[in-house]
Protein backbone atom coordinates (compact mmCIF):
# COMPACT_ATOMS: atom_id res chain seq x y z
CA UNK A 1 108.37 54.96 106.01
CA UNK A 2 109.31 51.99 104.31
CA UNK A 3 108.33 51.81 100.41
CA UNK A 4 105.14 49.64 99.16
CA UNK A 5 106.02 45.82 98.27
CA UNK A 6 106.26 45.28 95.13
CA UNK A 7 105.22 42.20 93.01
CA UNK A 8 105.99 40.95 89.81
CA UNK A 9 102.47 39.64 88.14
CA UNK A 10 102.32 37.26 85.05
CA UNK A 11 99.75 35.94 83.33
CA UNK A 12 99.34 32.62 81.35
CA UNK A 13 96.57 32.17 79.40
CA UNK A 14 94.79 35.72 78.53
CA UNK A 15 91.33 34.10 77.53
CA UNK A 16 88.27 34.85 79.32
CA UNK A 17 89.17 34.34 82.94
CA UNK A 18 92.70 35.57 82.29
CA UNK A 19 91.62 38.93 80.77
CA UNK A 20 89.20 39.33 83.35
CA UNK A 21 92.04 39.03 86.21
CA UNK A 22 93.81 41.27 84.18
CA UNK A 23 91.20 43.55 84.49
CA UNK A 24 90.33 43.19 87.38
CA UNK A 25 94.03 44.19 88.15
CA UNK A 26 94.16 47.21 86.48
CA UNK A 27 91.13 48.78 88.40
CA UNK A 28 92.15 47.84 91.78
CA UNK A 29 96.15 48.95 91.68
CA UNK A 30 95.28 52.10 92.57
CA UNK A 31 93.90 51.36 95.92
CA UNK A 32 95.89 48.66 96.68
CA UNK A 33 98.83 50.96 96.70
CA UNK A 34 96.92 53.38 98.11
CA UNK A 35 95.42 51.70 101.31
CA UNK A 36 98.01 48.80 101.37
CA UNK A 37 100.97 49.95 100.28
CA UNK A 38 101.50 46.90 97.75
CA UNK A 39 101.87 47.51 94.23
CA UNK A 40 101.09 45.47 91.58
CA UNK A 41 103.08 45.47 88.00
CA UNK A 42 102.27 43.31 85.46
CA UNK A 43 105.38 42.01 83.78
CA UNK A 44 103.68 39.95 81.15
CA UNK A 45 101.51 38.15 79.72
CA UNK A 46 101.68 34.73 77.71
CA UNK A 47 99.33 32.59 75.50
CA UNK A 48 100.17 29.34 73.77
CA UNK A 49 102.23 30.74 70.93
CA UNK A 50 103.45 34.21 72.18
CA UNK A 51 104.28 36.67 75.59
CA UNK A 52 104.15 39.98 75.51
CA UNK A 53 106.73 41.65 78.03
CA UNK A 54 106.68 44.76 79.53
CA UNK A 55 110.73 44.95 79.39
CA UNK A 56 113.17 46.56 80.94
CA UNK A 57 115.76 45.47 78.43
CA UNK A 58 116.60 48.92 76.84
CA UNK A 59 118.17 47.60 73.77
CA UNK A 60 114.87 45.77 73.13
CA UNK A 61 113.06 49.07 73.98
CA UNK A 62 114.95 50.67 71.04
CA UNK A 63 114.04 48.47 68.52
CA UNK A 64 111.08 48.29 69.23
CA UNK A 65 110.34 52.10 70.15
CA UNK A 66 108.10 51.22 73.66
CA UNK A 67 108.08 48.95 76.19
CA UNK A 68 106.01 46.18 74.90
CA UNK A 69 106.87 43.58 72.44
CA UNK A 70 105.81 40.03 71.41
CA UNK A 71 108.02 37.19 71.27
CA UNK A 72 107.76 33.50 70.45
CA UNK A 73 106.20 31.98 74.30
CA UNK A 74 109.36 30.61 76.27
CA UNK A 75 107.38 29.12 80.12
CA UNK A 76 110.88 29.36 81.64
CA UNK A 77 111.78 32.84 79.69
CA UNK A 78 108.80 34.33 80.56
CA UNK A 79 108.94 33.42 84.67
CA UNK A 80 112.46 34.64 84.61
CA UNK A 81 111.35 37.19 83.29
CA UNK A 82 108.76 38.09 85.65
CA UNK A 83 110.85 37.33 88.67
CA UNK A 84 112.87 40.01 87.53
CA UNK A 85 116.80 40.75 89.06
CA UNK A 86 115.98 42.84 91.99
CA UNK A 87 114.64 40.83 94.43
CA UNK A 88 110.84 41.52 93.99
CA UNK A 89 108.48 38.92 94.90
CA UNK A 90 106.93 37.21 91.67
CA UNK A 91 103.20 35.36 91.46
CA UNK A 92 102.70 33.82 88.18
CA UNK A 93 99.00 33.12 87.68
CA UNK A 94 98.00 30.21 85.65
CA UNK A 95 94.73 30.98 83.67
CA UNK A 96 95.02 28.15 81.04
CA UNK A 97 93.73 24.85 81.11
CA UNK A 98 97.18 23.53 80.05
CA UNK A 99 99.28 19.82 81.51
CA UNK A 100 102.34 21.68 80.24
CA UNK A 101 101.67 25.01 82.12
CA UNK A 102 101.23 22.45 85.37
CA UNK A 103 104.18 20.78 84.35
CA UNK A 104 106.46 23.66 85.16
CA UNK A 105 104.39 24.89 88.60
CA UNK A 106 107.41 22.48 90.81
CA UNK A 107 110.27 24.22 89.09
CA UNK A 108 108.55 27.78 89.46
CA UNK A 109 108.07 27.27 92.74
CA UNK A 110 111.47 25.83 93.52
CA UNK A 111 113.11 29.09 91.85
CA UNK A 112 110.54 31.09 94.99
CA UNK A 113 108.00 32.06 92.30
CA UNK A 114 104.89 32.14 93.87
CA UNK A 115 101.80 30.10 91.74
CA UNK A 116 98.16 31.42 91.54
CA UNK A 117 95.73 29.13 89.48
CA UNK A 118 92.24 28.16 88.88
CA UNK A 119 94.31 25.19 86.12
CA UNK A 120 92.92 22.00 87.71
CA UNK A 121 95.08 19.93 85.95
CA UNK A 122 98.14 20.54 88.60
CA UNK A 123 95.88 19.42 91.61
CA UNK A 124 93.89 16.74 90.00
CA UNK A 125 96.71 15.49 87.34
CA UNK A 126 99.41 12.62 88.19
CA UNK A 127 99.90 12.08 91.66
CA UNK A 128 103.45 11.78 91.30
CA UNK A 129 103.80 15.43 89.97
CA UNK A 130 101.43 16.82 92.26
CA UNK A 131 103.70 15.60 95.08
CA UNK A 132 106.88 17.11 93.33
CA UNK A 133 105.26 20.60 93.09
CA UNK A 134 104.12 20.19 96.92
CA UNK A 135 107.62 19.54 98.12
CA UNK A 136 108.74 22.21 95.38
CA UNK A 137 106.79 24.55 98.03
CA UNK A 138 107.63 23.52 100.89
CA UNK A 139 111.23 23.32 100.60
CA UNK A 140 111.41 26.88 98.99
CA UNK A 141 108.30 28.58 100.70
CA UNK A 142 106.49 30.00 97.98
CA UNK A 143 102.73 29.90 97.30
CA UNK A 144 100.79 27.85 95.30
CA UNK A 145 96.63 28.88 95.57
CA UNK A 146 94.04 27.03 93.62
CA UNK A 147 90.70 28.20 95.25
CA UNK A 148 89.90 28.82 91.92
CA UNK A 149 89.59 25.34 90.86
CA UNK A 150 86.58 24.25 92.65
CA UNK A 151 83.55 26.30 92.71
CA UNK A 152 85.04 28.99 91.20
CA UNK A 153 84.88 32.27 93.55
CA UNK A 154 83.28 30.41 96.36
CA UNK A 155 85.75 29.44 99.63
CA UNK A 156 85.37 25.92 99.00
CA UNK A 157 88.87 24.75 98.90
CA UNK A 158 90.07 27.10 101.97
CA UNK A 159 87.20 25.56 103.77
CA UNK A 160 87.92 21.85 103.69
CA UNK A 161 91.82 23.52 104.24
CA UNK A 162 90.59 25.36 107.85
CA UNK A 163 88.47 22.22 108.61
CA UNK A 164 91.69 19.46 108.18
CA UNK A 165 94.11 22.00 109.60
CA UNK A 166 92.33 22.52 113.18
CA UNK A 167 92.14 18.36 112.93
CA UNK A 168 88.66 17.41 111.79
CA UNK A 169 88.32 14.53 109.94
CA UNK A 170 86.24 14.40 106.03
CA UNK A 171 83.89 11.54 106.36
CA UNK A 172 81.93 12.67 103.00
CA UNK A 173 81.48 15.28 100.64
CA UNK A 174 78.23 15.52 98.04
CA UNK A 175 78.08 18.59 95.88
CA UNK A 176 76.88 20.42 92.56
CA UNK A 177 80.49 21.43 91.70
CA UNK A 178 79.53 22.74 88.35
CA UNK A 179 78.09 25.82 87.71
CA UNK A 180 77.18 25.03 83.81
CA UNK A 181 75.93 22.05 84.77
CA UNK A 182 73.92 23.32 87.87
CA UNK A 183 72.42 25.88 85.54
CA UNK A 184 71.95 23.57 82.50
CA UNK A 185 69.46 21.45 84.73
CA UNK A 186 67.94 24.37 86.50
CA UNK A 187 66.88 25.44 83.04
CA UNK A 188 65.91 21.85 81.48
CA UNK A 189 62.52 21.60 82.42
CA UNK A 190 61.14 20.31 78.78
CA UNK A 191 59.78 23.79 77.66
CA UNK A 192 63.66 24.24 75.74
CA UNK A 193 65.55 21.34 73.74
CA UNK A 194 68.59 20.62 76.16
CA UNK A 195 70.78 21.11 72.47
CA UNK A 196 69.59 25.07 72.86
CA UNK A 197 70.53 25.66 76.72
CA UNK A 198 74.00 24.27 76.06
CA UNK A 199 74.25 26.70 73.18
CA UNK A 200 72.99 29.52 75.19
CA UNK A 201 75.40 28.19 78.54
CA UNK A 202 78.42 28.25 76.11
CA UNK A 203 77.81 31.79 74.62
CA UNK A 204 77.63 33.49 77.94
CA UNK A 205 80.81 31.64 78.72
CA UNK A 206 79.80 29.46 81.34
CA UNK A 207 80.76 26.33 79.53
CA UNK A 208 84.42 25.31 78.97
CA UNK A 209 85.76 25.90 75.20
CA UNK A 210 84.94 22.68 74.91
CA UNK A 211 81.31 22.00 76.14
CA UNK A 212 82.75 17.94 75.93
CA UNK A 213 84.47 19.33 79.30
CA UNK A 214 81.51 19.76 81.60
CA UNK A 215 79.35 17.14 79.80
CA UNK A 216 81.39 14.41 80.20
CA UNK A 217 81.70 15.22 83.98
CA UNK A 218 85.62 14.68 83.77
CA UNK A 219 86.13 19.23 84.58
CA UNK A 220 83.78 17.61 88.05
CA UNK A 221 85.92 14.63 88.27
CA UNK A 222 89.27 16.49 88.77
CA UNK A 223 87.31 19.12 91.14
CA UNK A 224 86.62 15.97 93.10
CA UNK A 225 89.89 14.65 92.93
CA UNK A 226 91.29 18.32 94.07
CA UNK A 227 88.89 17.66 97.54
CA UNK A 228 90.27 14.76 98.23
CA UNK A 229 94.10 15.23 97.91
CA UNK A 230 93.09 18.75 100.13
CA UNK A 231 91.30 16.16 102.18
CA UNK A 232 94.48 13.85 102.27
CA UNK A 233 93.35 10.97 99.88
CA UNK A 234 95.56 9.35 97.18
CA UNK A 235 93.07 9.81 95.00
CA UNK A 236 93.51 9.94 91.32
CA UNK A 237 91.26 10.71 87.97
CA UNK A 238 90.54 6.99 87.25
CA UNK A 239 89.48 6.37 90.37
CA UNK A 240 86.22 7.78 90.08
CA UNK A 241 83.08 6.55 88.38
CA UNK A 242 82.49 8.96 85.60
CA UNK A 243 78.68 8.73 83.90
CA UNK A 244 79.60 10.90 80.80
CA UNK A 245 76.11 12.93 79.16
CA UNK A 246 77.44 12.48 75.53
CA UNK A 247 76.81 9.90 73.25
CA UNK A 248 79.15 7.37 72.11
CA UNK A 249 79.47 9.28 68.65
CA UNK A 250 79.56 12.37 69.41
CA UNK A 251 82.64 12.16 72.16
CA UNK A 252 85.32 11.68 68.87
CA UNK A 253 84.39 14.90 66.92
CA UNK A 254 85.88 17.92 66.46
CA UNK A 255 84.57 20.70 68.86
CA UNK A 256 82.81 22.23 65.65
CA UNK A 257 81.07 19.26 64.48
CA UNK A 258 79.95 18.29 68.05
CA UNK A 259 78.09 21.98 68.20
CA UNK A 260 76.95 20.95 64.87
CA UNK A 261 75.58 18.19 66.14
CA UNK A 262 74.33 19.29 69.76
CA UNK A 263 70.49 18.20 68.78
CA UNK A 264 71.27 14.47 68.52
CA UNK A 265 71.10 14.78 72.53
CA UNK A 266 68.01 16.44 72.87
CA UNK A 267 66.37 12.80 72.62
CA UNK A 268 67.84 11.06 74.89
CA UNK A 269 68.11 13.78 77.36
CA UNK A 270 63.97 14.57 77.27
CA UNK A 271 63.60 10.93 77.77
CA UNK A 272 65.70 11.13 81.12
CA UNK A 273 63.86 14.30 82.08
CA UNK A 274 60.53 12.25 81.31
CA UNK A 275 61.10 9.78 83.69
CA UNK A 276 62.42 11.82 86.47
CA UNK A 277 59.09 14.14 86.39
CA UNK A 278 57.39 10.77 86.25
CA UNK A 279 59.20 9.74 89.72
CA UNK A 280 58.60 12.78 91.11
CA UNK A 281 62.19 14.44 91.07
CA UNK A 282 64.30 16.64 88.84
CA UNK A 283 67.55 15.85 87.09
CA UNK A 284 70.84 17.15 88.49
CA UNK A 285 74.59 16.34 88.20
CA UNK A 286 76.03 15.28 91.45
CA UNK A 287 79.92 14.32 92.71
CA UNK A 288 80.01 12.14 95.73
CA UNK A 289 82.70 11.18 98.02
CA UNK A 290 82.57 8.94 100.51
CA UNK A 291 85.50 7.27 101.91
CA UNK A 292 87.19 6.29 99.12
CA UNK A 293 84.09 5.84 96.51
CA UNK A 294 84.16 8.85 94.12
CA UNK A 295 81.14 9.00 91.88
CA UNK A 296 79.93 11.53 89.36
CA UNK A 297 76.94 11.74 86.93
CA UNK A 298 73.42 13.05 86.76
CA UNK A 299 70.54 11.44 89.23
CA UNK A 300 67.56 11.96 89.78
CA UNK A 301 66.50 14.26 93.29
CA UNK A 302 63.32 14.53 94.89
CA UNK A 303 61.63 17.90 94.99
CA UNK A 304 62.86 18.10 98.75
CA UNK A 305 66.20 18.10 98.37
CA UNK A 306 68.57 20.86 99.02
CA UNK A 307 70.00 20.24 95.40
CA UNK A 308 66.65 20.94 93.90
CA UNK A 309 66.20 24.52 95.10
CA UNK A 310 69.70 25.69 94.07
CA UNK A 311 69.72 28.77 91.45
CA UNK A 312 71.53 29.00 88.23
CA UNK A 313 74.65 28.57 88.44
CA UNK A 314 74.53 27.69 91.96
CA UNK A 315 77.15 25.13 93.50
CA UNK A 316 76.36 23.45 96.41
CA UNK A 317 79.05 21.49 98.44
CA UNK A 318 78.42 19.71 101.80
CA UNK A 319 80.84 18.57 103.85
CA UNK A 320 79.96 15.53 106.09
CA UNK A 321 82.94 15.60 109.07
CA UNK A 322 83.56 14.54 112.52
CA UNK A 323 82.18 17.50 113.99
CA UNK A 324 79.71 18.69 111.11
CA UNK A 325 78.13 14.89 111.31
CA UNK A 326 74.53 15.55 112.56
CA UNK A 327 74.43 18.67 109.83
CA UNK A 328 76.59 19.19 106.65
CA UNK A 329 78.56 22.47 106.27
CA UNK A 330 77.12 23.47 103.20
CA UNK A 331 78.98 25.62 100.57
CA UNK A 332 76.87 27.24 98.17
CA UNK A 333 76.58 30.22 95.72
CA UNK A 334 77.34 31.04 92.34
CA UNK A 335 80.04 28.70 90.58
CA UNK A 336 80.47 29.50 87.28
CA UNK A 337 81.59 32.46 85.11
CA UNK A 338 84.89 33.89 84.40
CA UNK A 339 84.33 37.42 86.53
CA UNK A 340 83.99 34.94 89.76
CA UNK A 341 86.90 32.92 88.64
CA UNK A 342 89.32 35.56 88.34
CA UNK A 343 88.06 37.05 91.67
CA UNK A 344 89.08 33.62 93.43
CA UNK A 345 92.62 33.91 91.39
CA UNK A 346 92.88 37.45 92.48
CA UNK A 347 92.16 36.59 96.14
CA UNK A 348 95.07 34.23 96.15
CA UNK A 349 97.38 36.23 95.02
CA UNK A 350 96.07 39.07 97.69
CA UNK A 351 96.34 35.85 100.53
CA UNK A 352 100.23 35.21 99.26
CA UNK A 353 100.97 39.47 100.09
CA UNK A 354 99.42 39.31 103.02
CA UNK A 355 101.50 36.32 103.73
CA UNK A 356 104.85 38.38 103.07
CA UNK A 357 103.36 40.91 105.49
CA UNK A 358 101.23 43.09 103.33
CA UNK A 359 98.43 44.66 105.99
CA UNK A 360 94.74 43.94 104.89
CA UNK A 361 93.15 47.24 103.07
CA UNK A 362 90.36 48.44 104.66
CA UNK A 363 87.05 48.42 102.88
């Protein structure tokens, strides 16, 4: 019997999605070798400043007495050193939110290294360099999997993938693609200053470091952009209409004083809640495609619509195509949350084994 495949895992970026892929790593190695014969080593594991390597090198070893040691971060040191010298096959997943991690995805891929990544700034960034890193995997056949930038653990990339492949045609997409956003104005109902809720959103970690990131609706804009690139539109950020939630003065601060400041929204934002109640609806963010008219920003819904009964962090995408024209496919479940991100990170790294021939474990 031949021996398990092995692969060479990195990580970049070990905050809260990254140590939770890291985690959930750890825990399911054992099966995986087990029931699919494909084992899992983590070679490293990089932030902005350092990588820690699990190395080989045996000088290195000595000095250091172990196998583990920190060194200033290198991007091309550490995916050599993750690809190894033996031959293995080598998935470096991206768990930053970093232009200069994306800016090395085309040569990664080139060199064979496979790319797992919910980073949206690869798929939504310059068109230019999202067309290098394509042809970067096509020419050498490695992977590149982003499910994890849109809708975090939900199928929603793979979906509008399966519907273009098997030739049906996007006519219009409408979604919730944010789960701290979905959840935000599940919870806004007047009875809590909106200031609180994003506190509360951003200590449970459902907000970007940055709360600026999902208020502004630019982390919805790229997810947007990401569907229609999948969907084959030249699409790019400025391109869509972007109605940002934070004041004028506020969008200039440091991330500090903004959370300092968080109540000087609760004003405006009760006012907009005021007048939606008054018309009968209830506030939510929304991202619409259609054709090539990208829009994002809050609206007002009426009680009857689909996007008023969805559940915390509930996103809801629906997909408007030549043969789903009469009725949507709808998309919809919890999008938000670093467990759920790392889960859709994980499963694209699981997709690229199975597409060098590892057999699907049973469950």
């Amino acid at each position: 019997m031949s021996g398990p495949l092995v692969v060479n895992v990195g990580v970049v970026g070990p905050g809260k999605v990254g140590s939770a892929l890291l985690n959930q790593l750890r825990l399911a190695a054992p099966r995986l070798l087990r029931d699919c014969r494909l084992e899992l080593r983590v070679r490293g594991v990089s932030d902005s400043r350092h990588m820690w390597l699990d190395c080989d090198d045996e000088a290195l070893n000595g000095r250091t007495h172990g196998a583990q040691t920190w060194r200033p971060a290198a991007l091309d040191a550490f995916a050599a050193h993750v690809a190894g010298h033996h031959g293995e096959m080598a998935v470096l997943a991206d768990c930053s939110a970093s232009d200069v991690v994306a800016d090395c995805y085309d040569a990664w891929l080139s060199a064979g290294i496979h790319v797992v990544t919910p980073n949206k700034r690869a798929a939504s960034g310059p068109l230019e360099r999202w067309r290098r890193i394509g042809a970067a995997a096509q020419s050498s056949g490695a992977h590149l999997g982003y499910e994890g930038t849109v809708g975090a653990g939900l199928p929603v990339v793979q979906t509008l993938r399966d519907l273009v492949d098997t030739g049906d045609e996007l006519a219009s997409v409408e979604g919730m693609l944010s789960g701290t956003l979905a959840w935000l104005f599940n919870r806004f109902d007047g009875s809590v200053p909106f200031s609180a809720l994003v506190r509360e959103a951003h200590a449970m970690g459902y907000t970007e470091p940055d709360p600026r990131d999902d208020l502004s609706g630019m982390d919805v804009a790229r997810k947007l952009v990401i569907l229609a690139r999948e969907a084959g539109l030249a699409l790019s950020l400025d391109d869509v209409s972007v109605a940002s939630l934070i004041p004028p003065e506020l969008a200039d601060c440091s991330r500090d004083d903004f959370m300092e400041r968080l109540g000087e929204m609760d004003a405006p934002m009760a006012s907009r809640l005021a007048e939606a109640q008054q018309a009968g609806g209830v506030l939510r963010h929304v991202a619409r495609l259609d054709g090539t008219r990208a829009s994002v920003g809050v609206q007002v819904v009426e009680s009857g619509h689909a996007f008023a009964h969805a559940r915390l962090t509930d996103n809801v995408v629906r997909f408007a195509t030549r043969r789903y024209c009469d009725n949507a496919l709808v998309v919809q479940g919890p999008g938000a949350g670093p467990e759920v991100t790392a889960a859709a990170v994980f499963a694209d790294l699981l997709r690229v084994a199975g597409a060098m021939g590892v057999k699907r474990c049973a469950c």
